[in-house]
Protein backbone atom coordinates (compact mmCIF):
# COMPACT_ATOMS: atom_id res chain seq x y z
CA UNK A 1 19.95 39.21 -55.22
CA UNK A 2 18.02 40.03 -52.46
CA UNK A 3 14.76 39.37 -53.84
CA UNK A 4 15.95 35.56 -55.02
CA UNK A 5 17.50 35.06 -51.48
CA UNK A 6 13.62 36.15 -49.74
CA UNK A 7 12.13 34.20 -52.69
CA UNK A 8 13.59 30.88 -51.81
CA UNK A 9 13.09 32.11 -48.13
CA UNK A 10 10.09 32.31 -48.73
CA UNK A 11 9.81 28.88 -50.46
CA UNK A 12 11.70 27.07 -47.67
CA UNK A 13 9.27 28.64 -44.94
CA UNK A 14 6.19 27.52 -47.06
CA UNK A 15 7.70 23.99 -47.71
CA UNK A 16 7.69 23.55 -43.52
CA UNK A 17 5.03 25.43 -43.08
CA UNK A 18 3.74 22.22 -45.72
CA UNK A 19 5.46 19.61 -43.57
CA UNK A 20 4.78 20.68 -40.60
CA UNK A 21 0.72 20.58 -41.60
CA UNK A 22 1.16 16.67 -42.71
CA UNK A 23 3.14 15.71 -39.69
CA UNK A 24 0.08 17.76 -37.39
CA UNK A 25 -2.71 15.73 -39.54
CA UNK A 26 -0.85 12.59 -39.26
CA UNK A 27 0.00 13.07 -35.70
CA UNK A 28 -4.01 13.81 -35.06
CA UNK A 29 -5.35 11.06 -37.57
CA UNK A 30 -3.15 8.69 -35.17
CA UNK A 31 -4.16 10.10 -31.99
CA UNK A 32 -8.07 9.72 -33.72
CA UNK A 33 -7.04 6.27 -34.13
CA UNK A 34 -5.91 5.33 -31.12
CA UNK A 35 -9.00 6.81 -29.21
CA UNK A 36 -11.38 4.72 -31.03
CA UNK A 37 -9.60 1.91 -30.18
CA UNK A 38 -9.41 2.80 -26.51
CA UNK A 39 -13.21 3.58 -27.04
CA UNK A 40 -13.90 -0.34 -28.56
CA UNK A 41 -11.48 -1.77 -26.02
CA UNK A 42 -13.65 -0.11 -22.99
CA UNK A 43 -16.97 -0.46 -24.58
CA UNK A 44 -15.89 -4.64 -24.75
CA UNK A 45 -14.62 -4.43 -21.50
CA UNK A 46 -18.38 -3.04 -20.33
CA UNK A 47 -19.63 -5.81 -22.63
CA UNK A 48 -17.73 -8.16 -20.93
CA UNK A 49 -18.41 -6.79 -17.56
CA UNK A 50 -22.30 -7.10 -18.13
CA UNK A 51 -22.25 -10.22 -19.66
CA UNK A 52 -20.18 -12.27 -15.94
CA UNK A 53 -22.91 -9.99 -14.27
CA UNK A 54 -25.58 -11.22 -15.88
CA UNK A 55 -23.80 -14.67 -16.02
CA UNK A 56 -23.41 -14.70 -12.26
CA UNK A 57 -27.03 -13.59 -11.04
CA UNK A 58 -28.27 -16.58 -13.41
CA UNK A 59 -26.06 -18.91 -12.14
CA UNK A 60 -27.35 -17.46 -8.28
CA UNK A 61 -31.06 -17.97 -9.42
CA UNK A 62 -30.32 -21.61 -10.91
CA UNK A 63 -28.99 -22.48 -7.71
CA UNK A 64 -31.50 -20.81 -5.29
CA UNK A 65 -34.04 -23.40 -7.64
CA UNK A 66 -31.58 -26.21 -6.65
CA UNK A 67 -31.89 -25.63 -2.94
CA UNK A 68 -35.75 -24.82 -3.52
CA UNK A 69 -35.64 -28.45 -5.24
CA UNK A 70 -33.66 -30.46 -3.40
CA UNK A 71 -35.32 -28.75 0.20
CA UNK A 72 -38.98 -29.65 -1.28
CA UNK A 73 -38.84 -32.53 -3.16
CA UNK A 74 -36.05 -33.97 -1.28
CA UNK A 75 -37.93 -33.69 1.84
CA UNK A 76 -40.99 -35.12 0.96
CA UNK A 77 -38.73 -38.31 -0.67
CA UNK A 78 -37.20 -38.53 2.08
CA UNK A 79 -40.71 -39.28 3.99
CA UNK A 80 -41.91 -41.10 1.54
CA UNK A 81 -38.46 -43.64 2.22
CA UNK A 82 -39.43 -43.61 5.52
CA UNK A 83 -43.34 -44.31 5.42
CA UNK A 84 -42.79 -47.15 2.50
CA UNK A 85 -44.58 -50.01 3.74
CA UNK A 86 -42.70 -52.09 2.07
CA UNK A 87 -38.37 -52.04 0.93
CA UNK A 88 -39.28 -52.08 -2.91
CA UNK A 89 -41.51 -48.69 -2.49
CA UNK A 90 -38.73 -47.20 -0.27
CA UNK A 91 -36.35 -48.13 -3.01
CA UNK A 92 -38.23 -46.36 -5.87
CA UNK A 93 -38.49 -43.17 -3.55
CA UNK A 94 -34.94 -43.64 -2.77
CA UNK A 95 -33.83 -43.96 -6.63
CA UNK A 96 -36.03 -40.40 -7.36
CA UNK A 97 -33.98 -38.64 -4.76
CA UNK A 98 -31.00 -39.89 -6.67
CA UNK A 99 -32.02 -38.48 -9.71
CA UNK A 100 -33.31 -35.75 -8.56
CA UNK A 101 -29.41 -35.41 -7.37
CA UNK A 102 -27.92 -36.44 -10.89
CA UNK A 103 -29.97 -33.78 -12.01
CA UNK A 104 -28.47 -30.89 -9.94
CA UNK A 105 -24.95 -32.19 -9.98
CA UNK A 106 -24.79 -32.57 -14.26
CA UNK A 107 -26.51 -29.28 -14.37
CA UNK A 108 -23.39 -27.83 -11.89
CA UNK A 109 -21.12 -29.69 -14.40
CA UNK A 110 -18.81 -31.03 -11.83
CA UNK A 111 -16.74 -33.67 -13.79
CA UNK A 112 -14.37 -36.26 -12.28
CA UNK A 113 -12.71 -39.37 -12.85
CA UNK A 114 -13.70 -42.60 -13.73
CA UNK A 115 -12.60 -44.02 -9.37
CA UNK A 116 -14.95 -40.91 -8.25
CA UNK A 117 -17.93 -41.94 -10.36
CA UNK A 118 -17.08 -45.64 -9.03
CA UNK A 119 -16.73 -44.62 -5.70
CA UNK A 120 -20.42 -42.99 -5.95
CA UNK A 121 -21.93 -45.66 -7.66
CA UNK A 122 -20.45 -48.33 -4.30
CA UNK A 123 -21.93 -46.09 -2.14
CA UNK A 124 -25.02 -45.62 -2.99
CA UNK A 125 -25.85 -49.28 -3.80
CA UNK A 126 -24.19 -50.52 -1.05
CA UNK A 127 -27.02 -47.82 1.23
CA UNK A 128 -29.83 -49.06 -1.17
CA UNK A 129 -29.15 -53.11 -1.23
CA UNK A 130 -28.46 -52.81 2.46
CA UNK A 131 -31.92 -51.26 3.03
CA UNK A 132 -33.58 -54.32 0.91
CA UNK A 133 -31.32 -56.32 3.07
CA UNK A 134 -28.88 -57.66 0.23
CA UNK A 135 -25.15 -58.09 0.41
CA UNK A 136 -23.36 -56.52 -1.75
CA UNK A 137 -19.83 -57.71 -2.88
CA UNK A 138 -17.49 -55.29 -4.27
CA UNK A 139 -14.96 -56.52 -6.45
CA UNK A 140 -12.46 -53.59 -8.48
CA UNK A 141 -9.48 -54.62 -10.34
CA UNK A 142 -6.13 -53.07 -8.92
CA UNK A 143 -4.69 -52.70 -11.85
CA UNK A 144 -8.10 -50.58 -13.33
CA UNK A 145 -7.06 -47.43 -15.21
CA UNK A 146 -8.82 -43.81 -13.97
CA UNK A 147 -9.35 -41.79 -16.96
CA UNK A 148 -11.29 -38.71 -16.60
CA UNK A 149 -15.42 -38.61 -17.07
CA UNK A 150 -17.05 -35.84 -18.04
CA UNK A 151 -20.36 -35.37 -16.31
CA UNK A 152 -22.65 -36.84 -19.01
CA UNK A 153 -20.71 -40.10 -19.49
CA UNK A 154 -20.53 -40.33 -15.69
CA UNK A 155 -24.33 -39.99 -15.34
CA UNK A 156 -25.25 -42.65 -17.95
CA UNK A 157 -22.60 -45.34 -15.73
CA UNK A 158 -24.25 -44.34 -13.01
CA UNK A 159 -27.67 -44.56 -13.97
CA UNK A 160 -26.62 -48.54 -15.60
CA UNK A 161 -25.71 -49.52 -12.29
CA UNK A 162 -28.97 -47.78 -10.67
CA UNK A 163 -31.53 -48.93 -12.99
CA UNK A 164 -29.96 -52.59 -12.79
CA UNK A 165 -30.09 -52.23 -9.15
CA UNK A 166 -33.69 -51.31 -9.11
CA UNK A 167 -34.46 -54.56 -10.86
CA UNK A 168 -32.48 -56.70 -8.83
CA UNK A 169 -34.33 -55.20 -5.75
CA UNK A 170 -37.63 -55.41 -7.35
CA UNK A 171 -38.11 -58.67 -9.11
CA UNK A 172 -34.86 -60.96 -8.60
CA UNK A 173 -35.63 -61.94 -4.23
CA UNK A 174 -31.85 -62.10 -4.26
CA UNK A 175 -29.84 -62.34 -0.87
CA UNK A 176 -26.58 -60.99 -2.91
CA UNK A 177 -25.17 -59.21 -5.58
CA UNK A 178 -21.67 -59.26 -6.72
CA UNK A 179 -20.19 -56.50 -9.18
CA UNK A 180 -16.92 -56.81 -10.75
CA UNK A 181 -15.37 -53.98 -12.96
CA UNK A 182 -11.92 -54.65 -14.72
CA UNK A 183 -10.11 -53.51 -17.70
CA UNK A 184 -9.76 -55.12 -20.99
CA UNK A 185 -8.10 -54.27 -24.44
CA UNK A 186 -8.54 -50.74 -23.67
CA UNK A 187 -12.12 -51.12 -22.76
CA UNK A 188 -14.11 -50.88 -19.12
CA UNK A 189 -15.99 -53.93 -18.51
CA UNK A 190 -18.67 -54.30 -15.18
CA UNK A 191 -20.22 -57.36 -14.40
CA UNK A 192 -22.71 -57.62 -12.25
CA UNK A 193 -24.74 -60.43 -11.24
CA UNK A 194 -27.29 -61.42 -8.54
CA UNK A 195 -28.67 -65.00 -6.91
CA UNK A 196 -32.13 -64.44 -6.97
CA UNK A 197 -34.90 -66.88 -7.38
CA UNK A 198 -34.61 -65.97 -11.09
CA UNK A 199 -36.97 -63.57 -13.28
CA UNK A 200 -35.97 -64.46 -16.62
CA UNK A 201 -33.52 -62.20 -18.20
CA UNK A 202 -34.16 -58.75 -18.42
CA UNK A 203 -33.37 -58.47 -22.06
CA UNK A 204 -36.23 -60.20 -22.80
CA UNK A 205 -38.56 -57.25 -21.07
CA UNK A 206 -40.03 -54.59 -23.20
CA UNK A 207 -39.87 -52.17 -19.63
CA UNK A 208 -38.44 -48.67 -20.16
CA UNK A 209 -35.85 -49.25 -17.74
CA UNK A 210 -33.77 -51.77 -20.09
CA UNK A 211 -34.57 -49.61 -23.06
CA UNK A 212 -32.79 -46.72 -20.73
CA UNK A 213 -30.31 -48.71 -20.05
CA UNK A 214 -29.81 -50.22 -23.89
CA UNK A 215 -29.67 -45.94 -25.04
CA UNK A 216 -27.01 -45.21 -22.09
CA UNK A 217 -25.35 -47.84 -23.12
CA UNK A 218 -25.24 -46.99 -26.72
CA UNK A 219 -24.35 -42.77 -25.33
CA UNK A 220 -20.89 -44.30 -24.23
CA UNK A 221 -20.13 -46.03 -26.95
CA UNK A 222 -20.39 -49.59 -25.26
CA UNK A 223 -22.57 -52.58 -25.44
CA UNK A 224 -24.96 -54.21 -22.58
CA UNK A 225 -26.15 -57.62 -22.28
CA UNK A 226 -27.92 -59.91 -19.86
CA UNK A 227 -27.20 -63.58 -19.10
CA UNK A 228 -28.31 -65.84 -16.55
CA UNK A 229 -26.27 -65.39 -13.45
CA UNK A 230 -23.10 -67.60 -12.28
CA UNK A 231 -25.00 -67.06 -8.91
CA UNK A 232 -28.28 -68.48 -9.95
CA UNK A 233 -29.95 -64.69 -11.31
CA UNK A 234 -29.10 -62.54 -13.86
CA UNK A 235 -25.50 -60.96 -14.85
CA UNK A 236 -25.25 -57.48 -16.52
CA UNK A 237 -22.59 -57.34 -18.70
CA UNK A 238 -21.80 -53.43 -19.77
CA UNK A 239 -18.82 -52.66 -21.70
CA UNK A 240 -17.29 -49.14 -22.69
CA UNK A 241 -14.32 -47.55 -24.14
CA UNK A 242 -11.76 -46.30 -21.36
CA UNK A 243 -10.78 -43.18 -23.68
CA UNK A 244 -12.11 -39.79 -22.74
CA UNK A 245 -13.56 -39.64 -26.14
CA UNK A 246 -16.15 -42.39 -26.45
């Protein structure tokens, strides 16, 4: 009897001696586990931390060129305003500092709404008609809806209103322009029209600028024409969708 009862003993001691093993080598395949996943999750986080380092001394660099830009170039714009001999060469000096601007703001990516972009556009063409000595009458809807831009779509409005500035400054001999923007059937509509002696409509040009203006046009969706003026010039007509998706 003895020798069954040590026998099964025996058996019992092996058996735990068994399941103890399996619970060690599970215990240590989890533990394994878990350490190379702590192992990933810190190499990522070194990824991660290398990659907004990297991120952040290019985005120092990009805008040490900026001020290297805008301190150079700007400057010598800015002399060339004041040197022009005449308002139309001030103007074109004046309208490359403003693109030299568009530049560094889009490639900042500073978005806004559709007011701020407005707002920008008012001021600078009320500093640039009021250099050429032209009065500029500013007429917004109340009612006008103020949908986000992103910067792209805010640059190509912009640069509409510029480049159809530039013309009016250049070629029309106007005394005043008048630019109306209102809302329509879900759609952003700017008018804008001068009184000058009267180049013949600008569609009719084969110049860059109204092919720029034609492809901006086109980037937001819209539609641009020119007219002769109420006033005795030319009206710009620009419509574009008032959604953020154009």
């Amino acid at each position: 009897m003895s020798l069954y009862i040590a026998f099964f003993v025996a058996c019992g001691v092996s058996m735990a001696l068994g399941i103890v093993a399996i619970a060690l080598a599970l215990l240590l395949r989890k533990e394994r586990t878990q350490l190379a996943a702590e192992q990933a999750a810190a190499a990522s986080r070194l990824s991660e931390r290398e990659a907004l380092i990297r991120a952040q001394a290019t985005m120092a660099e990009r805008e040490r060129i900026y001020g290297d830009l805008h301190d150079d170039i700007g400057a010598r714009l800015l002399g060339m305003i004041h040197a022009a001999e005449s308002p139309e060469q001030a103007d074109r000096a004046r309208a490359v500092l403003q693109d030299l601007r568009d530049v560094v703001t889009r490639s900042r990516g500073t978005p806004g709404s559709l007011s701020d972009t407005l707002a920008d556009i008012r001021s600078e063409t009320s500093q640039r008609l009021a250099a050429a000595g032209i009065e500029l009458v500013w007429e917004l809807s109340d009612d006008l809806p103020d949908p986000e831009l992103d910067t792209a779509r805010a640059l190509h409005l912009h640069r509409i209103v510029r480049e159809a500035i530039s013309n009016v400054i250049r070629h029309a001999r106007a005394a005043r322009v008048r630019i109306r923007i209102k809302a329509l059937g879900g759609k952003l509509l700017l008018d804008l029209t001068d009184d000058g002696g009267g180049q013949e409509p600008a569609s009719k040009s084969r110049g860059r600028g109204v092919e720029n203006m034609r492809e901006r046009a086109a980037e937001l969706a819209g539609d641009i024409d020119w007219k002769p003026g109420t006033e005795g010039g030319t009206k710009v007509l620009l419509t574009m969708p008032l959604g953020e998706d154009p």
